[in-house]
N, C-alpha and C. Protein backbone atom coordinates (compact mmCIF):
# COMPACT_ATOMS: atom_id res chain seq x y z
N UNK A 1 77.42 118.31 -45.70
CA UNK A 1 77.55 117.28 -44.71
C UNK A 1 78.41 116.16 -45.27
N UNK A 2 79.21 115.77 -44.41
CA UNK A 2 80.40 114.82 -45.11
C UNK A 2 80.18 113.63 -44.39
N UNK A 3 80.07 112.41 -44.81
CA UNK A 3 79.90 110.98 -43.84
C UNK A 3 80.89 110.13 -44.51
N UNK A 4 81.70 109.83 -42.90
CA UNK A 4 82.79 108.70 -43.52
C UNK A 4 81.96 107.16 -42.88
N UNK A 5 82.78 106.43 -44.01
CA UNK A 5 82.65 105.16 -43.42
C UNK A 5 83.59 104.60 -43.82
N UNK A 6 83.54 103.26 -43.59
CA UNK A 6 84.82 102.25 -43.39
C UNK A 6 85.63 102.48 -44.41
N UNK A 7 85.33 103.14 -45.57
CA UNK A 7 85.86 102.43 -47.09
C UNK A 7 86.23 103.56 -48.01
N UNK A 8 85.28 105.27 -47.31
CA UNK A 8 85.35 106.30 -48.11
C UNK A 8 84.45 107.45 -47.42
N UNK A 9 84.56 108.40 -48.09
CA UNK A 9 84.25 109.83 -47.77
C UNK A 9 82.87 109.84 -48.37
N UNK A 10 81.79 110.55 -48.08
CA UNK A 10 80.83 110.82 -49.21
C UNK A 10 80.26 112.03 -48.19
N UNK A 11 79.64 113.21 -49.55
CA UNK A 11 79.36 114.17 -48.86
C UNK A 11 78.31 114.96 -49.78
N UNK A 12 77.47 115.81 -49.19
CA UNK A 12 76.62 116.50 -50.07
C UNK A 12 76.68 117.91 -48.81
N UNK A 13 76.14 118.89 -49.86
CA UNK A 13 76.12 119.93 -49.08
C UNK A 13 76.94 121.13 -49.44
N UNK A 14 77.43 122.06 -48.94
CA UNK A 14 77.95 123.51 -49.34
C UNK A 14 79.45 122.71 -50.09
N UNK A 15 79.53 123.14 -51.33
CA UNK A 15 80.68 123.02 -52.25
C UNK A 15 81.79 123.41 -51.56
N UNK A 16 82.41 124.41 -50.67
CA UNK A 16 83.35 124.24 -50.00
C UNK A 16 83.82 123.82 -48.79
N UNK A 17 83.14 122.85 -48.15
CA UNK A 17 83.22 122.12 -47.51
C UNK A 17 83.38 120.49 -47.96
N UNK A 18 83.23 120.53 -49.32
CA UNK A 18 83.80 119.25 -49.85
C UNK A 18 85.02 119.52 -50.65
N UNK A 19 84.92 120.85 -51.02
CA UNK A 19 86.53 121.63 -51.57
C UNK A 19 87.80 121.05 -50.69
N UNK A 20 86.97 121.76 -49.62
CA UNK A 20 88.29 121.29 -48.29
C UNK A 20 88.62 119.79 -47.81
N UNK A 21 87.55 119.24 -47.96
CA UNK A 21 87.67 117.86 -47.67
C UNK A 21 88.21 117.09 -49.13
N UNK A 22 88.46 117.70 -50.38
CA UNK A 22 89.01 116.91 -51.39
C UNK A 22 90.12 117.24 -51.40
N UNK A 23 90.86 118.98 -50.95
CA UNK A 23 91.92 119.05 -50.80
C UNK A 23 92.87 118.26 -49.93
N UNK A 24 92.36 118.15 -49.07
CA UNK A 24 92.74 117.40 -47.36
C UNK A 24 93.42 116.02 -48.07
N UNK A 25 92.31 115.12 -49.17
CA UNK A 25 92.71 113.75 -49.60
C UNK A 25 93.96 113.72 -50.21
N UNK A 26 93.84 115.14 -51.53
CA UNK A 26 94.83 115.60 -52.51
C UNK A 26 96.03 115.56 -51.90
N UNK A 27 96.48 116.04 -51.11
CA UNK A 27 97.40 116.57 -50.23
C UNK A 27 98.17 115.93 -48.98
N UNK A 28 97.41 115.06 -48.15
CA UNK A 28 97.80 114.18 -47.26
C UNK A 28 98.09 112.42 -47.78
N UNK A 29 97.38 112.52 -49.00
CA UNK A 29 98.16 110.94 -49.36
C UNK A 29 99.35 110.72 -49.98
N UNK A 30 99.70 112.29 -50.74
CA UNK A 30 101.27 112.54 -51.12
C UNK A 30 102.54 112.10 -49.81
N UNK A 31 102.00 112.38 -48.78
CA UNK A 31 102.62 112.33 -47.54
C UNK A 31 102.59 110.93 -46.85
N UNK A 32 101.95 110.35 -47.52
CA UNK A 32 102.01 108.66 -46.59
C UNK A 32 101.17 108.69 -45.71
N UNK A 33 99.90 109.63 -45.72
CA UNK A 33 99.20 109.73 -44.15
C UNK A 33 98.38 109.02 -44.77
N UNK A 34 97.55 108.15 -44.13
CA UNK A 34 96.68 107.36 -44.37
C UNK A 34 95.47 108.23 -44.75
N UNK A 35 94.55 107.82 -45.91
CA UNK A 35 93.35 108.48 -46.05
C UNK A 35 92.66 107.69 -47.01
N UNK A 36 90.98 107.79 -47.09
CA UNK A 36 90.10 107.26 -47.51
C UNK A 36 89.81 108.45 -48.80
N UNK A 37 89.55 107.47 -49.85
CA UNK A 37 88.62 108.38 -50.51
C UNK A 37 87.49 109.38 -50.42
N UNK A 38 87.26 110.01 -51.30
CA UNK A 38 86.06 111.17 -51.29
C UNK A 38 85.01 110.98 -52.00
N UNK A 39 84.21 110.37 -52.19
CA UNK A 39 83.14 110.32 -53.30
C UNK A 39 82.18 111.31 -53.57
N UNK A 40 82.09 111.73 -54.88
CA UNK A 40 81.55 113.43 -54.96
C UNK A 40 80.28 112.61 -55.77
N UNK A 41 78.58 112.59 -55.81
CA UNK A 41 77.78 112.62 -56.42
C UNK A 41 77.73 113.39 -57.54
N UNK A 42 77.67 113.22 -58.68
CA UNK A 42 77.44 113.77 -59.53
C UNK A 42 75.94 114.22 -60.55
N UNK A 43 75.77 115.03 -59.52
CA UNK A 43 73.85 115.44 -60.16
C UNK A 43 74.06 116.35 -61.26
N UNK A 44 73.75 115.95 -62.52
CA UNK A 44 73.91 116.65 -63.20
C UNK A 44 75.36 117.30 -64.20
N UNK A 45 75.88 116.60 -64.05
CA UNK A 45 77.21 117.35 -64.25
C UNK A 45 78.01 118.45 -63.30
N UNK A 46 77.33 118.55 -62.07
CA UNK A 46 77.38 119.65 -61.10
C UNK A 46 79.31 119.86 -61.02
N UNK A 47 79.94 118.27 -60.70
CA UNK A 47 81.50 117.93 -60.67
C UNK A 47 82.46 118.05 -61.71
N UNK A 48 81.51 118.10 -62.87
CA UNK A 48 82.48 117.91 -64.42
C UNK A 48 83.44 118.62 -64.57
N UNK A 49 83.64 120.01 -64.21
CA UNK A 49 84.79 120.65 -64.20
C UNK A 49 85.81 120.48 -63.28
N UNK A 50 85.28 120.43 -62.46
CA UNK A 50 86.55 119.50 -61.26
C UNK A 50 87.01 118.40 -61.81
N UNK A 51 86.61 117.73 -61.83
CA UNK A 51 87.14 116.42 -62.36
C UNK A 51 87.93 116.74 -63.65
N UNK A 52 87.77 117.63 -64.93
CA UNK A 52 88.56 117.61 -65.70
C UNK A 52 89.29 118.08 -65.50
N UNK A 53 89.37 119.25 -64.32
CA UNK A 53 91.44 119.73 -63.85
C UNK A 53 91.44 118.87 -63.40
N UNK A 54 90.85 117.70 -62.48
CA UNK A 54 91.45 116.89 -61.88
C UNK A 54 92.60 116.11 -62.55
N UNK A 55 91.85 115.64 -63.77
CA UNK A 55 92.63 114.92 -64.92
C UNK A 55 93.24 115.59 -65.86
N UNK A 56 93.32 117.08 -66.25
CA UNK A 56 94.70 117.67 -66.40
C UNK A 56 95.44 117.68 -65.83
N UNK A 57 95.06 117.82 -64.22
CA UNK A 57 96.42 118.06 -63.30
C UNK A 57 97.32 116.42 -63.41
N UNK A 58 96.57 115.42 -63.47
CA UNK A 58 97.14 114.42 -63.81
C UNK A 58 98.04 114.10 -65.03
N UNK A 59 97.17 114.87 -66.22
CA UNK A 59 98.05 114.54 -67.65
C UNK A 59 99.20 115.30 -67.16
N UNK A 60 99.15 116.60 -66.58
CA UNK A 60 100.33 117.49 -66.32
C UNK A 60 101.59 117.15 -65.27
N UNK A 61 101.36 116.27 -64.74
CA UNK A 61 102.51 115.29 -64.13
C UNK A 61 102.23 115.97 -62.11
N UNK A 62 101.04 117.29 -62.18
CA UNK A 62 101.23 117.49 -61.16
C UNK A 62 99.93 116.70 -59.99
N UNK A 63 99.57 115.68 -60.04
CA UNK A 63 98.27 115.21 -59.18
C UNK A 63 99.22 113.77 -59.87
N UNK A 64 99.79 112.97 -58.85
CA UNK A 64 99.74 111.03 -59.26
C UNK A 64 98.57 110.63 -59.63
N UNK A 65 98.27 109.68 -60.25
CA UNK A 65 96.89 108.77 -61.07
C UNK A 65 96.49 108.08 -59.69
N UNK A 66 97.91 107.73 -58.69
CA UNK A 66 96.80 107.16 -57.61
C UNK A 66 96.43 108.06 -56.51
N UNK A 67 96.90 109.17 -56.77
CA UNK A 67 96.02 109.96 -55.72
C UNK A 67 94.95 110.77 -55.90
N UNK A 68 94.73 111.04 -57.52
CA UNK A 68 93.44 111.40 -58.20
C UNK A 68 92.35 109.93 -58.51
N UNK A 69 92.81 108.60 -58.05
CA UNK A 69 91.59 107.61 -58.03
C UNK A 69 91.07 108.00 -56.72
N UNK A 70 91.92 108.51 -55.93
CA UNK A 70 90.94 108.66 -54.33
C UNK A 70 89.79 109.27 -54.73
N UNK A 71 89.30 110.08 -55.46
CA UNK A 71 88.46 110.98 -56.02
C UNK A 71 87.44 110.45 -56.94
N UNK A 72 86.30 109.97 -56.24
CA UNK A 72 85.44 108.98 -56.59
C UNK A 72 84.22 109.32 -57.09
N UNK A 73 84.04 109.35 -58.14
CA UNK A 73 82.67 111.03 -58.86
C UNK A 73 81.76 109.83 -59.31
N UNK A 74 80.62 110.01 -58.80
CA UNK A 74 79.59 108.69 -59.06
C UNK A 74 78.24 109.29 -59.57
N UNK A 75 77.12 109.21 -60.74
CA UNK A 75 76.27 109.51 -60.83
C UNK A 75 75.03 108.86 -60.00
N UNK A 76 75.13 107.53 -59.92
CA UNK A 76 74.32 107.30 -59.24
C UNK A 76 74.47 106.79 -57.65
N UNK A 77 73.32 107.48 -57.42
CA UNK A 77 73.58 107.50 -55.47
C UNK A 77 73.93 105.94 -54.86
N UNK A 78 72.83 105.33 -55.41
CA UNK A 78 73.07 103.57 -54.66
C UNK A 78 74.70 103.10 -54.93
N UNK A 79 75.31 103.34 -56.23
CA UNK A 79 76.39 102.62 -56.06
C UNK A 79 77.67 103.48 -55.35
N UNK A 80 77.45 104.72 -54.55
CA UNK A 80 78.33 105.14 -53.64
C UNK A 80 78.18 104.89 -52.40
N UNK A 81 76.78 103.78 -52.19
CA UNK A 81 76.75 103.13 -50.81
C UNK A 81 77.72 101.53 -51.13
């Protein structure tokens, strides 16, 4: 289940349905289309591997630094409200 609000994305629920919705961010802010961040909870380390291609794909020149900040990995729940 994915809930936007004013400021960002946040979502829990089947892993590819937030796949698609992180690709969507990845991909459409290269383009100038307007988009909100994604904020992924992080229970457990569940995100850790995402996030570190995230930030290879960054060291590797292929993901910009500001379109991998859209990508908002938070352990605790209150401060992604």
């Amino acid at each position: 289940m994915l809930r936007t609000s004013a400021t960002a994305r946040t979502g829990a629920g089947p892993a590819v349905a937030i796949l698609e919705e992180l690709a969507e961010v990845l991909t459409w802010s290269p383009l100038g289309l307007p988009e909100k961040p994604i904020a992924l909870l992080d229970v457990d380390g569940y995100w850790a591997p995402l996030v570190a291609f995230l930030d290879h794909a960054v060291a590797e020149r292929f993901v910009r630094p500001e379109h991998r900040g859209l990508v908002i990995v938070e352990r605790d729940p209150e401060r992604m409200l």
